[in-house]
Protein backbone atom coordinates (compact mmCIF):
# COMPACT_ATOMS: atom_id res chain seq x y z
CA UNK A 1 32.70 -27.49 13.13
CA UNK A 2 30.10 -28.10 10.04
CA UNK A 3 27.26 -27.35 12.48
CA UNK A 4 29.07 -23.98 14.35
CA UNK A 5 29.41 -22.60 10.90
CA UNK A 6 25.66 -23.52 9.46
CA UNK A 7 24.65 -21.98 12.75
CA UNK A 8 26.51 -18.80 12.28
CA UNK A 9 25.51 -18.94 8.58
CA UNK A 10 21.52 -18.73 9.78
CA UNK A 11 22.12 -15.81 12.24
CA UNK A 12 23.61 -13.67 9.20
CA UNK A 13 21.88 -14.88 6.10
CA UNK A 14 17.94 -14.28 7.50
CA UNK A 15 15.79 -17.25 6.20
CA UNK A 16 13.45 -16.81 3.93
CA UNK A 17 10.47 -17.84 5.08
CA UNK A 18 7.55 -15.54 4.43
CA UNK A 19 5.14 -16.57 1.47
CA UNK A 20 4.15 -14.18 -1.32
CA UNK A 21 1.91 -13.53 -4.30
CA UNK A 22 3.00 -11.57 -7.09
CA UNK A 23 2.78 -10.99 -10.56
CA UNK A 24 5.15 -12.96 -12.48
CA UNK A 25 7.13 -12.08 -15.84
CA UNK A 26 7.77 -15.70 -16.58
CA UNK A 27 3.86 -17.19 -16.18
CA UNK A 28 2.12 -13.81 -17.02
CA UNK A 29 0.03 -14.44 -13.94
CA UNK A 30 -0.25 -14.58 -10.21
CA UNK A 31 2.47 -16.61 -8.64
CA UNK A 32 2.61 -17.92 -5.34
CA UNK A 33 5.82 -19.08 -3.49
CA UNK A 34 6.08 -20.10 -0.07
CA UNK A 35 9.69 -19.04 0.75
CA UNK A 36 9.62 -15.40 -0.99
CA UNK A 37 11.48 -12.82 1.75
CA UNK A 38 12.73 -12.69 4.83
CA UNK A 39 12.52 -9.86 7.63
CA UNK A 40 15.02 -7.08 7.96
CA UNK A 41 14.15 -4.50 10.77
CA UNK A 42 10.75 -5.38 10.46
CA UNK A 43 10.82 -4.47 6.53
CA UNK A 44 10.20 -7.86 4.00
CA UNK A 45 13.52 -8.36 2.28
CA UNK A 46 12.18 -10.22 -1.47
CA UNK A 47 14.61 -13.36 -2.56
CA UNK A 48 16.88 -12.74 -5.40
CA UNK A 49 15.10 -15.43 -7.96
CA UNK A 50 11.17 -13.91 -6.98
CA UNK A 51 12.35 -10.01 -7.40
CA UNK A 52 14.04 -11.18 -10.97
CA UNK A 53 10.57 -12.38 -11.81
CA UNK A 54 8.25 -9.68 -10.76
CA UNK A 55 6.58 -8.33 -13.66
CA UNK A 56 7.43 -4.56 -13.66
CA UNK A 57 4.39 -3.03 -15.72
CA UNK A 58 5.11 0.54 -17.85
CA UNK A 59 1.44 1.03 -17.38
CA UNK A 60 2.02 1.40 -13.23
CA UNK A 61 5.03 3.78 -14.22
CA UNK A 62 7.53 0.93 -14.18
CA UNK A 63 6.85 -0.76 -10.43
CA UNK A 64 5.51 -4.14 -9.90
CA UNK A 65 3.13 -5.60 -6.99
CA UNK A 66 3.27 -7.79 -4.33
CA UNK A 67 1.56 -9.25 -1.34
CA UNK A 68 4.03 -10.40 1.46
CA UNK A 69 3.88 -10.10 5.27
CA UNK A 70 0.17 -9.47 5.15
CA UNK A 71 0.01 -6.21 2.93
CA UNK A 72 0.08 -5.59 -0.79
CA UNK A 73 3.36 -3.78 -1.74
CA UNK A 74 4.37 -1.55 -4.71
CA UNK A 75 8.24 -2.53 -5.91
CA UNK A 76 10.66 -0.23 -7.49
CA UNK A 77 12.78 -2.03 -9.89
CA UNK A 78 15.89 -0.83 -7.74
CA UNK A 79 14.08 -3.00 -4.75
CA UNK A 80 12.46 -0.33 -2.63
CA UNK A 81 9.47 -1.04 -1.20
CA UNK A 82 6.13 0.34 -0.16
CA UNK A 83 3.31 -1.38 1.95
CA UNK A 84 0.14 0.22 1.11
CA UNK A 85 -3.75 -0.41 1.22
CA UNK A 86 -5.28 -3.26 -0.67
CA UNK A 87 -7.76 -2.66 -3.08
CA UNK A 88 -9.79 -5.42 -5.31
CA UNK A 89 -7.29 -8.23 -4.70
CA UNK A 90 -4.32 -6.22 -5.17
CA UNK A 91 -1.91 -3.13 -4.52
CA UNK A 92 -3.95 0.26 -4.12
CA UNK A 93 -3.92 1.94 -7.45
CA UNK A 94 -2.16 5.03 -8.14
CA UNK A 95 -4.77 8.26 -8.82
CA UNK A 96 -3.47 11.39 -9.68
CA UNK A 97 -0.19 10.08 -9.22
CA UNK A 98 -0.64 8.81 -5.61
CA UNK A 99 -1.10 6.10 -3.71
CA UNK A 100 -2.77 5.00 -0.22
CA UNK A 101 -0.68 3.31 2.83
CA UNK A 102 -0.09 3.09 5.94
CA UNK A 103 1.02 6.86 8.04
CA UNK A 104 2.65 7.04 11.17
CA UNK A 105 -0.62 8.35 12.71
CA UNK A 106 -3.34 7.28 10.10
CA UNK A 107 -3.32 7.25 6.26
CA UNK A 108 -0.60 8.26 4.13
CA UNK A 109 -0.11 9.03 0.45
CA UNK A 110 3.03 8.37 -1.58
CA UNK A 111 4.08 9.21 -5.32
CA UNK A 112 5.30 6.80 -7.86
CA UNK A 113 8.73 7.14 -6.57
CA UNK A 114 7.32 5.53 -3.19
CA UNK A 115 8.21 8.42 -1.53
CA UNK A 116 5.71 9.64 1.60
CA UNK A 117 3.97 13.15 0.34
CA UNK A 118 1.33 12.90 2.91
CA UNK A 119 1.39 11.51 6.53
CA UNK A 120 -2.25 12.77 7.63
CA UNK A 121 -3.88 12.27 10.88
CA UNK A 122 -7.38 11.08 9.49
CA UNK A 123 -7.96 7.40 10.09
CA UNK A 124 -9.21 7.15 6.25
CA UNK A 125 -8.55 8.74 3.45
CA UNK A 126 -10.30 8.01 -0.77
CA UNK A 127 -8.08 8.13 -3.63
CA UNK A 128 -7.24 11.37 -5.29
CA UNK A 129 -9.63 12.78 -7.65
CA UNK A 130 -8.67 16.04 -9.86
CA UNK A 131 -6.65 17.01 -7.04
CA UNK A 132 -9.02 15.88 -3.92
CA UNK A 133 -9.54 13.32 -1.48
CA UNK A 134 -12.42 12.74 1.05
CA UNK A 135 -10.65 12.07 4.39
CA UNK A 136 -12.29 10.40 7.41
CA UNK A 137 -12.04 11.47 11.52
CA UNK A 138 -13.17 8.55 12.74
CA UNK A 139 -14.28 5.82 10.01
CA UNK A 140 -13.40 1.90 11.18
CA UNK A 141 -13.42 -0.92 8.70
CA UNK A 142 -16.48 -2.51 8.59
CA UNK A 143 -17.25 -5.99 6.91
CA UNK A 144 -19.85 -6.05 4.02
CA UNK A 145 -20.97 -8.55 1.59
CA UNK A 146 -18.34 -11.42 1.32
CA UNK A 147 -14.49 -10.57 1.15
CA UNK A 148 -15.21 -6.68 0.37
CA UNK A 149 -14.70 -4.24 3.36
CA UNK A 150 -15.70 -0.53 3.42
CA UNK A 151 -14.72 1.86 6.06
CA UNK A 152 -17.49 3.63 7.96
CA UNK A 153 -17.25 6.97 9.62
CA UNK A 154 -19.28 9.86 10.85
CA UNK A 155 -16.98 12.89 10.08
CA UNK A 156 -15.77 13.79 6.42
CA UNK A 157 -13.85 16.21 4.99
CA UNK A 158 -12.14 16.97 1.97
CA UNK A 159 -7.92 18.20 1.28
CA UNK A 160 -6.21 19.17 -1.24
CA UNK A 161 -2.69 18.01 -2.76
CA UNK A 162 -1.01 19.25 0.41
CA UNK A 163 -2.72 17.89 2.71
CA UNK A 164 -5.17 20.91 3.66
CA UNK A 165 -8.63 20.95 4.90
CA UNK A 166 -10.39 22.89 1.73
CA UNK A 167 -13.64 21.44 3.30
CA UNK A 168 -13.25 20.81 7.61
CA UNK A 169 -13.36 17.45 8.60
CA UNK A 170 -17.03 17.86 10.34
CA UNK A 171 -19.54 16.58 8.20
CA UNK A 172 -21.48 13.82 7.08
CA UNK A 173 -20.32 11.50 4.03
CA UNK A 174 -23.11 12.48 2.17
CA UNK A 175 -22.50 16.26 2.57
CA UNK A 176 -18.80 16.13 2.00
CA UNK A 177 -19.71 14.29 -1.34
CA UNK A 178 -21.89 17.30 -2.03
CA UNK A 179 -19.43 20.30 -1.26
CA UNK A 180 -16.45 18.11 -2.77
CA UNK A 181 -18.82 18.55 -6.39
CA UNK A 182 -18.72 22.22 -5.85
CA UNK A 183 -14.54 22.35 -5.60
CA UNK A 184 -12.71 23.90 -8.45
């Protein structure tokens, strides 16, 4: 009887068995833990005692960070999460007020809230710059010096907030660089 309901027990409580690093409010540091979340429709799921030691940080508008199942996350303190692109050993950082992830066809961009604002087509896309971003057609990741990766494409472009083309995704990095500099 002990083992029918331990058995049943396991098929409704999911285990929690994927590792995570995070930034912790009680050691001020990275953390590690080996049991950190479980899976939930394919979405991590963060253990009780880990999400009531994430270190939510005013200066990232109140979320904290995360890395489980593979990808960095940003955490609202209400538990939502967002998988988005690493960046220097960490989550992407937020520039003018968005953030870099993962789209349904190619890169995305979500606001603070961790709400999608932009699902774009473009396999790359750069941070947000006085309301810009250099977008790539066809860039790839491509391995550099070490642990650092940079993504490397023949046709740039540059939108705006909403996602438009202000400059057409047909030109070289170097020249979308240049017109980008002549953008209001």
């Amino acid at each position: 009887m002990v083992t029918i309901l331990a058995l049943l027990a396991s098929l409704v409580t999911p285990a929690a068995d994927l590792p995570c690093t995070y930034l912790s409010k009680s050691q001020q540091e990275l953390h590690q833990v080996q049991a950190c979340a479980s899976l939930e429709n394919g979405q991590p799921v963060l253990n009780s005692a880990v999400f009531a030691d994430l270190l939510f940080d005013e200066k990232e508008g109140g979320l904290a960070q995360i890395h489980v199942n593979k990808a960095w996350h940003w955490v609202r303190p209400d538990g939502h999460m967002q998988a988005v692109l690493t960046f220097d050993n960490g989550a992407d950082p937020f520039s003018d007020g968005l953030t870099r992830g993962p789209g349904t066809q190619g890169v995305a961009y979500f606001d603070r809230n961790l709400q999608r604002v932009l699902d774009l087509p473009y396999a790359w896309g750069m941070p947000f710059q006085d309301g810009h971003a250099l977008v790539c057609v066809d860039c790839v990741e491509s391995v550099s010096a070490g642990e650092h990766h940079e993504r490397v494409g023949d046709t740039w472009g540059v939108i705006d907030r909403a996602g438009k083309a202000v400059v057409a995704p047909e030109l070289s990095l170097q020249d979308a660089l240049s017109r980008r500099d002549l953008l209001p």
